[in-house]
C-alpha atoms as a PDB file:
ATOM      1  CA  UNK A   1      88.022  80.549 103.022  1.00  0.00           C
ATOM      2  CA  UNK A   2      89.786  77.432 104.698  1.00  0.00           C
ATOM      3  CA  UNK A   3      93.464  76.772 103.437  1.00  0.00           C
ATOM      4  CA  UNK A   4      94.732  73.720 103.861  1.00  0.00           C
ATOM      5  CA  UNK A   5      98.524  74.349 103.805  1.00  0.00           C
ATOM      6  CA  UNK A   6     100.681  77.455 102.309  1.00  0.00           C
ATOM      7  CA  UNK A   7     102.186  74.517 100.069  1.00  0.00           C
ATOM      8  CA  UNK A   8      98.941  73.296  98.569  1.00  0.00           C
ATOM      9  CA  UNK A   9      97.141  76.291  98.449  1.00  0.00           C
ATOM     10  CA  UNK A  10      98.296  78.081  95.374  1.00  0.00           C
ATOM     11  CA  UNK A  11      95.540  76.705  93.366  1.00  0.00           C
ATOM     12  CA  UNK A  12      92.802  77.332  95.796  1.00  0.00           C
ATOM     13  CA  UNK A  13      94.241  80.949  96.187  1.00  0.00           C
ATOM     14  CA  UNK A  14      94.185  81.548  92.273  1.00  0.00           C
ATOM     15  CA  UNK A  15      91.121  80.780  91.793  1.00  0.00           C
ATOM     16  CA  UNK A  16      89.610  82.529  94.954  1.00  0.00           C
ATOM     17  CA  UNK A  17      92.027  85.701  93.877  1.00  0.00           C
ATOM     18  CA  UNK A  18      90.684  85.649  90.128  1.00  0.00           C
ATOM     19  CA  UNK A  19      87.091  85.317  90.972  1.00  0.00           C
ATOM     20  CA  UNK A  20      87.147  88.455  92.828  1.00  0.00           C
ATOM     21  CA  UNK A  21      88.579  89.986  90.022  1.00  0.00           C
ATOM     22  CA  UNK A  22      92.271  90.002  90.567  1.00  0.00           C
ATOM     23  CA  UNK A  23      93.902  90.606  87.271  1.00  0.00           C
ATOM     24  CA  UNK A  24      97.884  89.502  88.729  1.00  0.00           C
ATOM     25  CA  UNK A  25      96.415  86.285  90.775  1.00  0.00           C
ATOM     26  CA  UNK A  26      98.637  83.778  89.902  1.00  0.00           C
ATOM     27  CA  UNK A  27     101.336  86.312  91.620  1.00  0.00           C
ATOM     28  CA  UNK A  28      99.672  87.813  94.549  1.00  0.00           C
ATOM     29  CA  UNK A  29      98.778  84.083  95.602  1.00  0.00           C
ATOM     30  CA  UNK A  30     102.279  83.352  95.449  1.00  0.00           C
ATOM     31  CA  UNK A  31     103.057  86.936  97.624  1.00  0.00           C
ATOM     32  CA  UNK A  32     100.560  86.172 100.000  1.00  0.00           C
ATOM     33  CA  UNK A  33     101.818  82.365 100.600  1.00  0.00           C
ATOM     34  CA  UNK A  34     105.303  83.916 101.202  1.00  0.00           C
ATOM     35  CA  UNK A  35     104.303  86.585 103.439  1.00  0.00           C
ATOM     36  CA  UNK A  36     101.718  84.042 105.798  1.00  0.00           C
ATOM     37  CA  UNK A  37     103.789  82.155 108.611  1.00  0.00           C
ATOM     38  CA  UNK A  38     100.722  79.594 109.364  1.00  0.00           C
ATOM     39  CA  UNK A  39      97.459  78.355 107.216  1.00  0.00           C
ATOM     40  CA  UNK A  40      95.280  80.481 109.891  1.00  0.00           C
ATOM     41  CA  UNK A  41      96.923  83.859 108.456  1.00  0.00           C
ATOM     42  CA  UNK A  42      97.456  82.958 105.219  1.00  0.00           C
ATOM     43  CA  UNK A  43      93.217  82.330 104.947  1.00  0.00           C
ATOM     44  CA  UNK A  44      92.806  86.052 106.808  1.00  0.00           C
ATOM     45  CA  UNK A  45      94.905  87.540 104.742  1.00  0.00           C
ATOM     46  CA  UNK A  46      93.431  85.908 101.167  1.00  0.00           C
ATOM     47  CA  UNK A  47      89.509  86.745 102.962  1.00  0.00           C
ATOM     48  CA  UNK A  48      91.571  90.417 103.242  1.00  0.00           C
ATOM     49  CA  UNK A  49      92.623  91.083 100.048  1.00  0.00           C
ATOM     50  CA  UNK A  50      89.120  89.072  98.688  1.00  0.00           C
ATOM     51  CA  UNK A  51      87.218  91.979 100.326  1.00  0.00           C
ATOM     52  CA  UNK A  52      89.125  94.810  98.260  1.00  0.00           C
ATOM     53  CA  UNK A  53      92.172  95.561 100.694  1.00  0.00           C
ATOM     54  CA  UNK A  54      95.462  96.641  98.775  1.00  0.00           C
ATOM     55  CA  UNK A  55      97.661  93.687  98.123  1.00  0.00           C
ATOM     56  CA  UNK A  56     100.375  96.038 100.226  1.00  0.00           C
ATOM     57  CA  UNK A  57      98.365  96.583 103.089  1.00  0.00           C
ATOM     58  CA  UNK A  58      97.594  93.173 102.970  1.00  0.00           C
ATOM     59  CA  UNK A  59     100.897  91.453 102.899  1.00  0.00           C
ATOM     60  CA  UNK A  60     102.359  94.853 104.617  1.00  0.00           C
ATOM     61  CA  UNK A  61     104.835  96.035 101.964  1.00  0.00           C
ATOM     62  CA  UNK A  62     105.843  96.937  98.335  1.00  0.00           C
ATOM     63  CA  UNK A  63     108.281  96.588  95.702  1.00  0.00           C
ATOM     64  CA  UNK A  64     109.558  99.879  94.734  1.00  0.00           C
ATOM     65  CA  UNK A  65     112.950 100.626  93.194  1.00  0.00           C
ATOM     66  CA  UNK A  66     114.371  97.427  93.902  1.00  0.00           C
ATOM     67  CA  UNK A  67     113.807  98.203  97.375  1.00  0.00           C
ATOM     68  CA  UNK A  68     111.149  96.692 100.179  1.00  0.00           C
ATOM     69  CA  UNK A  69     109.060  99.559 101.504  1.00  0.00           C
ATOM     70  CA  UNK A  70     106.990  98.690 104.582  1.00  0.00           C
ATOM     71  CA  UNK A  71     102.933 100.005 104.239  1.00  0.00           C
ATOM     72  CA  UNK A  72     101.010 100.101 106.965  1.00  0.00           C
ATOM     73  CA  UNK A  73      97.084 100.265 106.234  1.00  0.00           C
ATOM     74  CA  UNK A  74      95.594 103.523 105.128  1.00  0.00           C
ATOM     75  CA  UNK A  75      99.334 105.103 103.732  1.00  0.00           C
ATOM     76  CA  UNK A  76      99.186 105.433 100.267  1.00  0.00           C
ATOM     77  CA  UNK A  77     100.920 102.692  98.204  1.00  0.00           C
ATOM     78  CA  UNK A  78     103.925 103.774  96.115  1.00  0.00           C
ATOM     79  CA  UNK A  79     103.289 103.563  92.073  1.00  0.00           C
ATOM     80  CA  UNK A  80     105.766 102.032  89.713  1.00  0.00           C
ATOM     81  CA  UNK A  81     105.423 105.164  88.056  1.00  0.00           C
ATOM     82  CA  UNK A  82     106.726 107.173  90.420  1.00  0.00           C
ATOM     83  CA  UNK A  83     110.327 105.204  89.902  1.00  0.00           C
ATOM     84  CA  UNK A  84     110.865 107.702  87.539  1.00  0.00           C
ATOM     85  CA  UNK A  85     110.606 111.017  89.616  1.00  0.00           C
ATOM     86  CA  UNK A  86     113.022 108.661  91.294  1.00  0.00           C
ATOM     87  CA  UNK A  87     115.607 108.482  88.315  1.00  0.00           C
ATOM     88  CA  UNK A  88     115.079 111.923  87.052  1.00  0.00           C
ATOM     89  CA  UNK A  89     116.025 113.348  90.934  1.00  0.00           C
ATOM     90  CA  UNK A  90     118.992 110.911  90.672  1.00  0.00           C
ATOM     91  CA  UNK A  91     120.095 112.217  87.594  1.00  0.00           C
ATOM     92  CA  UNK A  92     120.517 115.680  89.108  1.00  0.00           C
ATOM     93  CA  UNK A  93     121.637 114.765  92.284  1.00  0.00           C
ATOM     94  CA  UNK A  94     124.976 113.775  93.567  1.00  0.00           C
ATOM     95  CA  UNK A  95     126.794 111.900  95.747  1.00  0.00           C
ATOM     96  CA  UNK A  96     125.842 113.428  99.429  1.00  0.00           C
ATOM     97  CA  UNK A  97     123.211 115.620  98.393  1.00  0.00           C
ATOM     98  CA  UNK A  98     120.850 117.096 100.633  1.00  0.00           C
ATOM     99  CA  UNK A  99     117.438 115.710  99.870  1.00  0.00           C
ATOM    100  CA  UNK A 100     113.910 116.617 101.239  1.00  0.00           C
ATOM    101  CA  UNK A 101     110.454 114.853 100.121  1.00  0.00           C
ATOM    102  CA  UNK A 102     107.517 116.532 101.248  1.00  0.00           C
ATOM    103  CA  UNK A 103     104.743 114.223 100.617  1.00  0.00           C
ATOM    104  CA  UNK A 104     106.336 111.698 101.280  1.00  0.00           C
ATOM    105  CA  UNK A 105     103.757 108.921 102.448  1.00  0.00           C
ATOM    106  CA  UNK A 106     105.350 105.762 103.014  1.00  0.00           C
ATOM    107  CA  UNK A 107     108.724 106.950 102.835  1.00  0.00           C
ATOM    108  CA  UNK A 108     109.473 105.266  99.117  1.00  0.00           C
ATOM    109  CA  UNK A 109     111.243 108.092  97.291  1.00  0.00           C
ATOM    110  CA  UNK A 110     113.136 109.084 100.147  1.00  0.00           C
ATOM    111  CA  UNK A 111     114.398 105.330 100.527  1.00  0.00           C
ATOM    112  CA  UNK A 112     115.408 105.279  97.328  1.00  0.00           C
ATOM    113  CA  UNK A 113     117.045 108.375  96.554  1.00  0.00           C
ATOM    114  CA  UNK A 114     119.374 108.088  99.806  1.00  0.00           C
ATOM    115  CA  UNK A 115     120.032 104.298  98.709  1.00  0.00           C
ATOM    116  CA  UNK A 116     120.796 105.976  95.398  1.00  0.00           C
ATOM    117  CA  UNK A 117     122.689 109.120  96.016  1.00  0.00           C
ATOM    118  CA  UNK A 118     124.446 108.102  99.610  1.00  0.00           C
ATOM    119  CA  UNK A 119     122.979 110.626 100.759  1.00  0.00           C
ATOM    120  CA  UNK A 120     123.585 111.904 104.939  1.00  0.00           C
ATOM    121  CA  UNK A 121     121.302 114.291 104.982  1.00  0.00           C
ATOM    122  CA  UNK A 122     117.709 112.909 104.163  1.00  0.00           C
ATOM    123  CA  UNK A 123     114.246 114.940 105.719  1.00  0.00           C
ATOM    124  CA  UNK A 124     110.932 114.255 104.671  1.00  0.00           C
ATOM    125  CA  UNK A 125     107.517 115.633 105.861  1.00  0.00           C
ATOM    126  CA  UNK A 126     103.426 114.222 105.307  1.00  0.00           C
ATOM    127  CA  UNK A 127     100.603 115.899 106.784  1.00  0.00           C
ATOM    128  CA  UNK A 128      98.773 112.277 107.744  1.00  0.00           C
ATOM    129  CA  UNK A 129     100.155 110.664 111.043  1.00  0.00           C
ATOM    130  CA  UNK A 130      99.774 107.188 110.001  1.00  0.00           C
ATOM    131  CA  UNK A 131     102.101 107.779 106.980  1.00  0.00           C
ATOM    132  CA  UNK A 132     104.654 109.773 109.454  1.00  0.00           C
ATOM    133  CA  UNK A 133     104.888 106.832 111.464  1.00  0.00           C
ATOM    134  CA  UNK A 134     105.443 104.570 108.290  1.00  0.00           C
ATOM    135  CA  UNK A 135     107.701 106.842 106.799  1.00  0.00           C
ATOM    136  CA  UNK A 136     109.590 106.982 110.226  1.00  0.00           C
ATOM    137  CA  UNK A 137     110.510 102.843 110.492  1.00  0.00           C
ATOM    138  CA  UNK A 138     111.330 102.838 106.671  1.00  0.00           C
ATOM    139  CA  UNK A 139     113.938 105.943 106.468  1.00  0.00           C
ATOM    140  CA  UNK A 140     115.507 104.932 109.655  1.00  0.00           C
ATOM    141  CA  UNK A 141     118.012 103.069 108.252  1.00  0.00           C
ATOM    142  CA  UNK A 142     118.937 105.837 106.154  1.00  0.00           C
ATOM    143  CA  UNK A 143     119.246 108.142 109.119  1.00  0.00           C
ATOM    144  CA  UNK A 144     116.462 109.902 107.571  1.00  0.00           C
ATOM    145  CA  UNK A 145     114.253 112.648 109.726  1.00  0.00           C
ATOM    146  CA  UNK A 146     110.726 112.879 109.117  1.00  0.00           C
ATOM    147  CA  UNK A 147     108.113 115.237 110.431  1.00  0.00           C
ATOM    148  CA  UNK A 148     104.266 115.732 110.584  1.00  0.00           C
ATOM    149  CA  UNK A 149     102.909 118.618 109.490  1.00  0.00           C
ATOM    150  CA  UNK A 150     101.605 120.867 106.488  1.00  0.00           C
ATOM    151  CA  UNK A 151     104.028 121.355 103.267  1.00  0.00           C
ATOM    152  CA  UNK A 152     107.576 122.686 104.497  1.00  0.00           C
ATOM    153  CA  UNK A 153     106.475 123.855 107.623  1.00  0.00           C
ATOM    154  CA  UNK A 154     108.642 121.565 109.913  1.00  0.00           C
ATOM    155  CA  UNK A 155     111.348 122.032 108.225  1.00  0.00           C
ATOM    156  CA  UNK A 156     114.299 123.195 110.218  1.00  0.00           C
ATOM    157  CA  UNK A 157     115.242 127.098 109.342  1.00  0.00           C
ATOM    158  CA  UNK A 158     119.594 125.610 108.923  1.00  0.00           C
ATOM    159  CA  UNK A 159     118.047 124.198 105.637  1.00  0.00           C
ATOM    160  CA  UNK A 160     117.168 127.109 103.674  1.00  0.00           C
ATOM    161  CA  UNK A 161     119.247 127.410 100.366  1.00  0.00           C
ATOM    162  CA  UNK A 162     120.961 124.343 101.348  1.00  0.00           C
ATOM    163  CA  UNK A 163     118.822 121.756  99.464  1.00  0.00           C
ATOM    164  CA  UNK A 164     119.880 120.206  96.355  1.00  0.00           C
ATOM    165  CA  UNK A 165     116.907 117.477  95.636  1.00  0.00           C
ATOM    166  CA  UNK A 166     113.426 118.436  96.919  1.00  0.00           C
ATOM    167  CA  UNK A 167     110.819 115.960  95.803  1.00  0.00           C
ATOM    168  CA  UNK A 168     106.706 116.080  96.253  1.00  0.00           C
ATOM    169  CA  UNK A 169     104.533 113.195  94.970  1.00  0.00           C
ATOM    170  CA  UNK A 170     101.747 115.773  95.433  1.00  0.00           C
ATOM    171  CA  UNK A 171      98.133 114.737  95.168  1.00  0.00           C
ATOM    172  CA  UNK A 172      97.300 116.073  91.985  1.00  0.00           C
ATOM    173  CA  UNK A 173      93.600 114.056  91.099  1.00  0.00           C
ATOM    174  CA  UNK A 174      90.941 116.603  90.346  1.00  0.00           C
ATOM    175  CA  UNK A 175      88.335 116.306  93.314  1.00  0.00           C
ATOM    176  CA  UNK A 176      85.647 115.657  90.608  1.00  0.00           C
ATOM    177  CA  UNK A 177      87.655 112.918  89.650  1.00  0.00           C
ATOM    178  CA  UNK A 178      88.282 111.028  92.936  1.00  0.00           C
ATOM    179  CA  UNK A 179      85.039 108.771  92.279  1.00  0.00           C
ATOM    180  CA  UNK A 180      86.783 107.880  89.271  1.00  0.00           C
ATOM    181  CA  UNK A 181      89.759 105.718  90.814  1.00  0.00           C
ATOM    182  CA  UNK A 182      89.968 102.201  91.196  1.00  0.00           C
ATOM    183  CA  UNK A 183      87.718 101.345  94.306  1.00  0.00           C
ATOM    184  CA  UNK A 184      91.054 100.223  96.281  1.00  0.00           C
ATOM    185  CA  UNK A 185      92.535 103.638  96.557  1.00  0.00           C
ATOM    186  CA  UNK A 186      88.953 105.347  96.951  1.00  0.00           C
ATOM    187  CA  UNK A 187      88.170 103.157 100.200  1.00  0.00           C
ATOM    188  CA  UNK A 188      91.388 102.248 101.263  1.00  0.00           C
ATOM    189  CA  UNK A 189      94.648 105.133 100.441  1.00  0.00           C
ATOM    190  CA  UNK A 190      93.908 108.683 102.588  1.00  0.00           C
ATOM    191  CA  UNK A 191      92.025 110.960 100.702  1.00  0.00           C
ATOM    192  CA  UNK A 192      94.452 113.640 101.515  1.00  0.00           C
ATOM    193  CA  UNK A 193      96.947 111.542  99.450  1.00  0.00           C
ATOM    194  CA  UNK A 194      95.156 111.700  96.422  1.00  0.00           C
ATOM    195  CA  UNK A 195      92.735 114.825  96.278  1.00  0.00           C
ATOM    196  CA  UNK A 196      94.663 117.454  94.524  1.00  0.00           C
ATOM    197  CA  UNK A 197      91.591 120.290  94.573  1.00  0.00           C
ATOM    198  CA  UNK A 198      89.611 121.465  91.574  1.00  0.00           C
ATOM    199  CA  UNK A 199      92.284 121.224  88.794  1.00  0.00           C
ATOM    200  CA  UNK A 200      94.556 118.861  90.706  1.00  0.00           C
ATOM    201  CA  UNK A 201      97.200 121.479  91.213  1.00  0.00           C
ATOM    202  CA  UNK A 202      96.184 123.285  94.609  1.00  0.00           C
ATOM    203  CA  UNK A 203      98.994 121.699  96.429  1.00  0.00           C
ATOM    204  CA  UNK A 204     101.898 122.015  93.377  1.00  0.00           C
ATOM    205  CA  UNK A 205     101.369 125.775  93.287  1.00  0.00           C
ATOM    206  CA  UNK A 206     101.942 125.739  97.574  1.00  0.00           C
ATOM    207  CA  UNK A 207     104.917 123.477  96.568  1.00  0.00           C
ATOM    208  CA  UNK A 208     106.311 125.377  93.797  1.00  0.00           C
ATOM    209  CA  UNK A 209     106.134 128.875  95.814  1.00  0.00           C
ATOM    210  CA  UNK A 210     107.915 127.305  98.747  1.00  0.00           C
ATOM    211  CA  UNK A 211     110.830 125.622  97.079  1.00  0.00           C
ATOM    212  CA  UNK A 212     112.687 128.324  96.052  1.00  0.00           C
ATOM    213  CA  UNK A 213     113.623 129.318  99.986  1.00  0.00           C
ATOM    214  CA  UNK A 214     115.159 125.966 100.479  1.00  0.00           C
ATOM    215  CA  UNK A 215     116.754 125.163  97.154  1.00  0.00           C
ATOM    216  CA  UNK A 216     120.251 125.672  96.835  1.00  0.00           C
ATOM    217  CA  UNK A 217     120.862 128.647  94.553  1.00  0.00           C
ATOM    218  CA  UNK A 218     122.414 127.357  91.071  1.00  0.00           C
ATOM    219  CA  UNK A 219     122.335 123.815  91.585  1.00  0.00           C
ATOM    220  CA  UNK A 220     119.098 122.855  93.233  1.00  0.00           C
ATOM    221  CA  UNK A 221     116.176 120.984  91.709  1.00  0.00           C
ATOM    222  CA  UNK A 222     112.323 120.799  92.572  1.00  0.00           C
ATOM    223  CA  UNK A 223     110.832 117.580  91.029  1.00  0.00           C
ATOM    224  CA  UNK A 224     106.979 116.854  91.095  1.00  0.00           C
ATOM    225  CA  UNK A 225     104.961 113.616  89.571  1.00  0.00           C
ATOM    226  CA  UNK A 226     101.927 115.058  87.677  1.00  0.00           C
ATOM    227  CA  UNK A 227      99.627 113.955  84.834  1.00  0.00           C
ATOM    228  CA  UNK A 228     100.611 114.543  81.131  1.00  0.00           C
ATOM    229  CA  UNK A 229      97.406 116.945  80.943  1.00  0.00           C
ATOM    230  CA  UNK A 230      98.338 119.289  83.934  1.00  0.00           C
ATOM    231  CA  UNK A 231     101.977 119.474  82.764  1.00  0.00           C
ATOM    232  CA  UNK A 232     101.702 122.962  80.377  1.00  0.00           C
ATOM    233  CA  UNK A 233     100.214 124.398  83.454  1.00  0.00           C
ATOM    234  CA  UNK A 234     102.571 123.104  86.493  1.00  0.00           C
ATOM    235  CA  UNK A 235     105.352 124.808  83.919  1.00  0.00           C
ATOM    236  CA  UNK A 236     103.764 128.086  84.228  1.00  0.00           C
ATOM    237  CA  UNK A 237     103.386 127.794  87.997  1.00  0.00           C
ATOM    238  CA  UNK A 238     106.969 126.521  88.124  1.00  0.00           C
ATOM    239  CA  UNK A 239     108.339 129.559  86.027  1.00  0.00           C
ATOM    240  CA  UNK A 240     106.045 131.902  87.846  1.00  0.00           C
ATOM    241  CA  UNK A 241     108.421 131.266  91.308  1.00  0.00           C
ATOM    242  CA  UNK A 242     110.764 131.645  89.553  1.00  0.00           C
ATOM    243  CA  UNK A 243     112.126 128.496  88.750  1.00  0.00           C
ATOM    244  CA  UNK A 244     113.838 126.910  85.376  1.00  0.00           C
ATOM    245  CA  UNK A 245     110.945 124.187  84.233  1.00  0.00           C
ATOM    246  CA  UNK A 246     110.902 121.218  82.102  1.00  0.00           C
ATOM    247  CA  UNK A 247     109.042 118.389  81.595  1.00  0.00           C
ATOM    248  CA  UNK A 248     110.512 115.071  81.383  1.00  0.00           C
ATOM    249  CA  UNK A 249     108.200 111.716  80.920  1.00  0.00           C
ATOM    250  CA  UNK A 250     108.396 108.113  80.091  1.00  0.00           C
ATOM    251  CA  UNK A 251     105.521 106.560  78.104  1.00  0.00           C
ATOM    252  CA  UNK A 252     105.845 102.571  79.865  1.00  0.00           C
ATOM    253  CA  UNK A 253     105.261 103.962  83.470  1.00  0.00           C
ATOM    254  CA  UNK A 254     102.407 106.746  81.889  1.00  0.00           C
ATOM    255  CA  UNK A 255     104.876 108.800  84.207  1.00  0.00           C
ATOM    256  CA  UNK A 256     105.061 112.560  83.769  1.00  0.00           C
ATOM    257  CA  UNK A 257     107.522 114.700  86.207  1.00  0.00           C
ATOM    258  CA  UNK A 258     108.067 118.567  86.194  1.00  0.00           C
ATOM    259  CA  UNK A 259     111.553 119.815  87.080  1.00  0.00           C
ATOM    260  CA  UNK A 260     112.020 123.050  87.838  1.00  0.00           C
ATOM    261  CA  UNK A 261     115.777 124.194  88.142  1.00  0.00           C
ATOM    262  CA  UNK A 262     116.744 126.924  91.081  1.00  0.00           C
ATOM    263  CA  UNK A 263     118.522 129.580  89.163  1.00  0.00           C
ATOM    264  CA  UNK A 264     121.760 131.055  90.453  1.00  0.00           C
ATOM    265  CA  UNK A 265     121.228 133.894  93.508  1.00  0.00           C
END
């Protein structure tokens, strides 16, 4: 699609955006014309997002928490809804806690929980190299470490019963249920990111039965996104390791989180 110029284009844009069935067009033209430094990219990048790519992967970032996470293509893009496993870690964190996200994908929660809680000691771990790599330019600021591999495997032995925050945006999407998604994270977000096994819990019960050897005793927290649905269940699993669980959610997001307290040693 030729563009004339960034500056006349948000018309042209709209319309293209719309007609391919962008709901938000009017403000991912205006996202795209921000992010484009000539009329060459700023047509690539409209033909991009025209064929079905991620607005995020397309302009290379998103909005989350306030806060500019980079997302390079193929990393799963961070949910609005996830800004409240966000609040509900922050409200049982404190200043200078020890945080780890396994999970972690882009980076987001760990970002925003050591903007949050001024935290020093930040470590997160994802199984898929391209989000490592992500992960690793957006928590550098924070001092953050992040590792490649499965779960809590990489994590360093000095952290055991140390950890006061451990978050997992687990996939937790039935497999059956993968076809169901919206075409942009089928074709476009790492299946490993979203397929959560035959119930959509196969990777919270892994999380749930390592947590407890890292969690500080008394004071530590395990917090993990799910769907309303598979809450009753990721409470049992939670209280089966031995953890205190509740459920806390917020209707506006469609956000559910499960927070299983560490009990005292």
């Amino acid at each position: 699609m030729p563009v004339p110029d960034p500056h006349e284009a948000q018309a042209v844009i709209v319309t293209t955006l719309r007609a391919a069935g962008c709901v938000f067009a009017e403000e991912e033209a205006g996202m795209l014309i921000a992010a484009a430094e000539t009329p060459a990219v700023l047509a690539a990048m409209v033909e991009r997002r025209v064929a079905g790519l991620p607005l995020e992967h397309v302009i290379g970032w998103a909005e989350f928490c306030g806060l500019r996470i980079a997302v390079d293509p193929g990393v799963f893009v961070p949910r609005h809804r996830t800004e409240f496993l966000v609040s509900a870690a922050v409200a049982r964190g404190q200043p200078g806690a020890v945080v780890v996200d396994l999970c972690c994908g882009s980076g987001a929660v760990g970002v925003a929980l050591a903007a949050a809680l001024d935290t020093t000691e930040l470590y997160a771990v994802d199984v898929d190299p391209a989000a490592v790599a992500c992960a690793r330019r957006n928590l550098a600021a924070m001092g953050g470490r992040v590792w490649e591999g499965d779960l809590d495997d990489p994590l360093p032995a000095g952290l055991r019963g140390r950890v006061d925050v451990l978050t997992a945006n687990v996939p937790y999407v039935p497999t059956a249920e993968i076809e169901l998604l919206p075409r942009e994270a089928r074709l476009y977000e790492a299946l490993v990111a979203l397929d959560g096994g035959p119930d959509g819990l196969d990777v919270l019960r892994r999380v749930a039965a390592a947590a407890p050897r890292w969690l500080a005793p008394n004071r530590g927290h395990l917090l993990i996104e799910t769907s309303e649905l598979q809450a009753p269940q990721a409470v049992e699993i939670f209280a089966a390791n031995g953890l205190i669980p509740e459920v806390e959610s917020l209707d506006e997001l469609d956000a559910t989180v499960v927070i299983g307290a560490m009990p005292a040693a």
